[in-house]
C-alpha atoms as a PDB file:
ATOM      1  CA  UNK A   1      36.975-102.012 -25.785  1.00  0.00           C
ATOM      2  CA  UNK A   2      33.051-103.167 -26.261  1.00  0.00           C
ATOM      3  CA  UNK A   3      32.753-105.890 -28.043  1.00  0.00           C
ATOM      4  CA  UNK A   4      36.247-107.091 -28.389  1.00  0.00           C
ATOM      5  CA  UNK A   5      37.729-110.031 -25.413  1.00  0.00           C
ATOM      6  CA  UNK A   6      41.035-110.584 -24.277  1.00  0.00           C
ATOM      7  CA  UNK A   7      40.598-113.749 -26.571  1.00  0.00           C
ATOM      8  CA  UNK A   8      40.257-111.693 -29.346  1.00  0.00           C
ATOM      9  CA  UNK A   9      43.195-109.342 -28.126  1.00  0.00           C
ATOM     10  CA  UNK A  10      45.366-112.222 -27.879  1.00  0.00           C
ATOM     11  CA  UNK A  11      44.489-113.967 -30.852  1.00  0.00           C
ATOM     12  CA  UNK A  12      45.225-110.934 -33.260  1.00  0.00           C
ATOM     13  CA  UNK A  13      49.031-110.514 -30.908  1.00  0.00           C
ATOM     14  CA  UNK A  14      49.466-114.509 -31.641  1.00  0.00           C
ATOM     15  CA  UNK A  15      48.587-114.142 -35.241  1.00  0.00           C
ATOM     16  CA  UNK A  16      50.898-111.224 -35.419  1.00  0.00           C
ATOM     17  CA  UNK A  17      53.719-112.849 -33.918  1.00  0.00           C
ATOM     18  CA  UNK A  18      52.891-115.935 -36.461  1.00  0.00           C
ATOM     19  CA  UNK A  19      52.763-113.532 -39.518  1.00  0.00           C
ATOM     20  CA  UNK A  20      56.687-112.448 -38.820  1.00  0.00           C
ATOM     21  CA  UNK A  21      58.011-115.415 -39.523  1.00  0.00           C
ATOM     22  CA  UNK A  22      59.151-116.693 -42.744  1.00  0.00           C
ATOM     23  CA  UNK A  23      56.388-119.035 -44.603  1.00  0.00           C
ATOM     24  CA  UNK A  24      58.172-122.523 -44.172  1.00  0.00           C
ATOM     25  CA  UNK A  25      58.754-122.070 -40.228  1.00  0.00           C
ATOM     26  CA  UNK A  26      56.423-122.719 -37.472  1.00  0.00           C
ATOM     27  CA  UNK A  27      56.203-121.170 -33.541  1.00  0.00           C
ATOM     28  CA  UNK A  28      55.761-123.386 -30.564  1.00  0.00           C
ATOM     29  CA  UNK A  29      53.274-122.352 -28.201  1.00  0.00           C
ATOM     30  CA  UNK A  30      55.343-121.414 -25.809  1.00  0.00           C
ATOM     31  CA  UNK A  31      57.586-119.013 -28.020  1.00  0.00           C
ATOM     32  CA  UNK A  32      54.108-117.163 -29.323  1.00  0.00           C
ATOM     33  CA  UNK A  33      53.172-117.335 -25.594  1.00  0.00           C
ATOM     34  CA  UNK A  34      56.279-115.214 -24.443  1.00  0.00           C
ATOM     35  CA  UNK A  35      57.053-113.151 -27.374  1.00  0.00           C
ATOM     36  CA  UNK A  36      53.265-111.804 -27.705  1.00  0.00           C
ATOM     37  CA  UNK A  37      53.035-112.153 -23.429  1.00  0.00           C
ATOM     38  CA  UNK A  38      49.921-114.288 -23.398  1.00  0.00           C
ATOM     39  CA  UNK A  39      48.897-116.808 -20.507  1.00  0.00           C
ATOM     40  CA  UNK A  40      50.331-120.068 -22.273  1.00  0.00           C
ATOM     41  CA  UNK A  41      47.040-121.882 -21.155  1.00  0.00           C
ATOM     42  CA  UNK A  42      44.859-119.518 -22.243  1.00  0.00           C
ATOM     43  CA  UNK A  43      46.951-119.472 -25.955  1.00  0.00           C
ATOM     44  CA  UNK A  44      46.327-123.064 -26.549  1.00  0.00           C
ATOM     45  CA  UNK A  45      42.218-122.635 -26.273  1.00  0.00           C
ATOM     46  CA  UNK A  46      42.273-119.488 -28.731  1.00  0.00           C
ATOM     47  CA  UNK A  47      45.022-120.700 -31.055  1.00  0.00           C
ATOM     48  CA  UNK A  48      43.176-124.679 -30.954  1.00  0.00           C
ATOM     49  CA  UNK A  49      40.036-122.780 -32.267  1.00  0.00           C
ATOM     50  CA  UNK A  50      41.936-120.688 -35.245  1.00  0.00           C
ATOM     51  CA  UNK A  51      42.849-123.701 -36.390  1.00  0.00           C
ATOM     52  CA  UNK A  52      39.835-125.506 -36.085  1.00  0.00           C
ATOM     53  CA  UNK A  53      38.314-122.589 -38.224  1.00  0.00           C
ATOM     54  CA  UNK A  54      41.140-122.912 -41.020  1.00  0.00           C
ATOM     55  CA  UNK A  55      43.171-120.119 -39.806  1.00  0.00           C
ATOM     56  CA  UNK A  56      46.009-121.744 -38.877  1.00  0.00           C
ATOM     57  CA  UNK A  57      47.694-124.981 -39.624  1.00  0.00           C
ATOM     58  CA  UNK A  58      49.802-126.657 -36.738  1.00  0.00           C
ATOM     59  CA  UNK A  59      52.903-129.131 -37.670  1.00  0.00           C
ATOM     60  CA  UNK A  60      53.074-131.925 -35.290  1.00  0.00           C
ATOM     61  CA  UNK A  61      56.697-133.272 -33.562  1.00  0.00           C
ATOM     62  CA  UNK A  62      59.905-132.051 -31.931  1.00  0.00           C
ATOM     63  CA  UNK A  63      60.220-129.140 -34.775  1.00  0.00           C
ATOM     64  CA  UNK A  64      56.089-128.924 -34.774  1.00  0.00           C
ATOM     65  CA  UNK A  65      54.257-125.652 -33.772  1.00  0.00           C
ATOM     66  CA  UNK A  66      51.979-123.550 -35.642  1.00  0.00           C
ATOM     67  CA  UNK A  67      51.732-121.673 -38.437  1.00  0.00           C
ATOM     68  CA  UNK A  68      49.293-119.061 -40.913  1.00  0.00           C
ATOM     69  CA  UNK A  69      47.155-121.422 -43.014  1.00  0.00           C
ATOM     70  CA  UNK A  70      46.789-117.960 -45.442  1.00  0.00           C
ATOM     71  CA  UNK A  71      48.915-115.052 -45.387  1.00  0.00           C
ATOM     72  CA  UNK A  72      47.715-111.796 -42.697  1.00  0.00           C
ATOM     73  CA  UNK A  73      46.218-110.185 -46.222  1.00  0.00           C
ATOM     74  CA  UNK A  74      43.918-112.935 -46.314  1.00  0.00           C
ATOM     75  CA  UNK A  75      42.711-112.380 -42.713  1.00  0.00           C
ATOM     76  CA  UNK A  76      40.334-109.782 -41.459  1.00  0.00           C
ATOM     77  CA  UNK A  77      39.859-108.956 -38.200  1.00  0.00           C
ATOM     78  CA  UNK A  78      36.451-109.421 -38.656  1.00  0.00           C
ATOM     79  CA  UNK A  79      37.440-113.178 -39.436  1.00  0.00           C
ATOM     80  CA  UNK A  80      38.756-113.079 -36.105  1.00  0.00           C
ATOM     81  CA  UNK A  81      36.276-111.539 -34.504  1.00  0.00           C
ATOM     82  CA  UNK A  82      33.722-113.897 -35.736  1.00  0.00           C
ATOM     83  CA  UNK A  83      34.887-117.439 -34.949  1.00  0.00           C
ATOM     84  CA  UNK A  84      36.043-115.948 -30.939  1.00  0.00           C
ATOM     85  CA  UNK A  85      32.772-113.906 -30.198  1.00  0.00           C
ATOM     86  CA  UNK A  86      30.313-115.499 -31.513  1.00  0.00           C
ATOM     87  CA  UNK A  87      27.197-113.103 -31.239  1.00  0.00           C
ATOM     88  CA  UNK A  88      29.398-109.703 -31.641  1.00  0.00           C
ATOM     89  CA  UNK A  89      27.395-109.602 -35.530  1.00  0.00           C
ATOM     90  CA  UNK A  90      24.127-111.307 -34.630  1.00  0.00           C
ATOM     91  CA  UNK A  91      21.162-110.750 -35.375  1.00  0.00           C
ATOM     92  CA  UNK A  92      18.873-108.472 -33.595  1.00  0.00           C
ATOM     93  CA  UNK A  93      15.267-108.728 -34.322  1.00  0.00           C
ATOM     94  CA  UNK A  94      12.839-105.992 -33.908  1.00  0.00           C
ATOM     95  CA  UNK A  95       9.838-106.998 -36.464  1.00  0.00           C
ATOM     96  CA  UNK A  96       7.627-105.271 -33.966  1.00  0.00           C
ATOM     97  CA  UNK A  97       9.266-101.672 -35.116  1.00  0.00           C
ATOM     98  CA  UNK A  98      10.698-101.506 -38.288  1.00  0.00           C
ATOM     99  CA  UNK A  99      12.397 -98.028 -37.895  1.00  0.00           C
ATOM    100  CA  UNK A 100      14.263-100.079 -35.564  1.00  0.00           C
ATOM    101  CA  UNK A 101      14.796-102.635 -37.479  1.00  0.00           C
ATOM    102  CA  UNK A 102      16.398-100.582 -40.301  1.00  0.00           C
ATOM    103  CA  UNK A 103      18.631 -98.908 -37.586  1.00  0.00           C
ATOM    104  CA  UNK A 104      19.596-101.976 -36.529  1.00  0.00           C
ATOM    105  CA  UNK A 105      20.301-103.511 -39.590  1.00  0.00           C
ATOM    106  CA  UNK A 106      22.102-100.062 -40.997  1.00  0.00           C
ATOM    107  CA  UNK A 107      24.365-100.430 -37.881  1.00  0.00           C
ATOM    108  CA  UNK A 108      25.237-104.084 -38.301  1.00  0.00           C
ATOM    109  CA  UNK A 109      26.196-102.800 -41.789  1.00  0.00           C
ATOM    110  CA  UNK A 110      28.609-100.389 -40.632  1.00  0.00           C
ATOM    111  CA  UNK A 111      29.894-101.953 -37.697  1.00  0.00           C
ATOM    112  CA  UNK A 112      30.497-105.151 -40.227  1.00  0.00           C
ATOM    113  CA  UNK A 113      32.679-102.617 -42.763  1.00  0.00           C
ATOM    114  CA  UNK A 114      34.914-101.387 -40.124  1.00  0.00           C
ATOM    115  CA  UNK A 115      36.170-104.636 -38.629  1.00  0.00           C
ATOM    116  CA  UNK A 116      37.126-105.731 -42.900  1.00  0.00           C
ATOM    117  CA  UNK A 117      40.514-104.460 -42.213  1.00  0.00           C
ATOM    118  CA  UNK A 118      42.793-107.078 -42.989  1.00  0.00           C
ATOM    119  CA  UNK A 119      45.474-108.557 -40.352  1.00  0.00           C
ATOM    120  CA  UNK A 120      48.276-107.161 -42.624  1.00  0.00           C
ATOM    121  CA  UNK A 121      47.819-103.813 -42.238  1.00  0.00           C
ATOM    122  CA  UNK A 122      49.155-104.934 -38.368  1.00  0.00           C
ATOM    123  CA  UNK A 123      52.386-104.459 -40.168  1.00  0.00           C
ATOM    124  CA  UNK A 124      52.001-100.262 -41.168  1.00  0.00           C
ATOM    125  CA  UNK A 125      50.900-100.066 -36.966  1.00  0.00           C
ATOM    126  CA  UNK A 126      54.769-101.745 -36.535  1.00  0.00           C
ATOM    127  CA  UNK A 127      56.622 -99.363 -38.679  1.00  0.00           C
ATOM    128  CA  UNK A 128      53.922 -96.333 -37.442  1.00  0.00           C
ATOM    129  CA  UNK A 129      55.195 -98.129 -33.501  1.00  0.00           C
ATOM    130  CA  UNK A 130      59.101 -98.558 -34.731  1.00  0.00           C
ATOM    131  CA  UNK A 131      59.182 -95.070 -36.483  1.00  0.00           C
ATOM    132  CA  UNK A 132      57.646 -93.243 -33.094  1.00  0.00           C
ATOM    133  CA  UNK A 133      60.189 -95.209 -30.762  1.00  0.00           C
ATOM    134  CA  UNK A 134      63.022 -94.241 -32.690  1.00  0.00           C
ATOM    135  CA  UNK A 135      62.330 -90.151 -32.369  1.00  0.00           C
ATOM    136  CA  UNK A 136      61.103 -90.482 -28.500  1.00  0.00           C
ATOM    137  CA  UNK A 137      64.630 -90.938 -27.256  1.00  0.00           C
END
């Protein structure tokens, strides 16, 4: 997909995973790791950052892991998007032409608008996933 990482990938399966459990619980690494099958390593980086940007809250000891810091409604995937590839919404300049520039500018628009879909809709793709499962057998 342009545009979009496997760190991006991963992060929206780890913030899935994290968005199924109840509100007072947390998920070790290694439990988002294999239930969302992400390189462990590689989780730590991504979900380190999401937290770093407020998007996650971690709970430190034996029973420690992490956890939403605001419910998947409250997450877009733009959020996402932003804080993992940094330049995916930059800006382009083109004072030279403005025609460009408005093209540009108009696409950034749109482009913007389409990745506003928040992280709970993940759960409609489950039951769309679950209902499709169920009548392939």
């Amino acid at each position: 997909m342009v545009g979009i990482s496997s760190k991006t990938i991963y992060a929206i399966a780890a913030l899935q995973e994290l968005g199924s459990i109840p509100e007072n619980e947390v998920l070790k690494i290694k439990e988002i790791a294999a239930k969302a099958s992400i390189p462990q390593n590689f989780l730590e980086q991504i979900l380190l950052e999401l937290k770093k940007q407020g998007l996650l809250v971690s709970v430190k000891g034996a029973y420690g892991g992490y956890k939403l810091a605001k419910g998947l409604h409250d997450i877009t995937l733009k959020d996402v998007v932003v804080i993992l590839e940094s330049d995916i919404f930059s800006d382009i300049d083109q004072k030279d032409d403005p025609a460009l520039q408005l093209f540009w500018d108009d696409l950034k628009q749109k482009v913007s608008a389409v990745f506003e879909i928040p992280l709970s809709e993940l759960k409609n793709y489950q039951l769309k996933a679950n209902h499709t499962l169920n009548y392939s057998i």
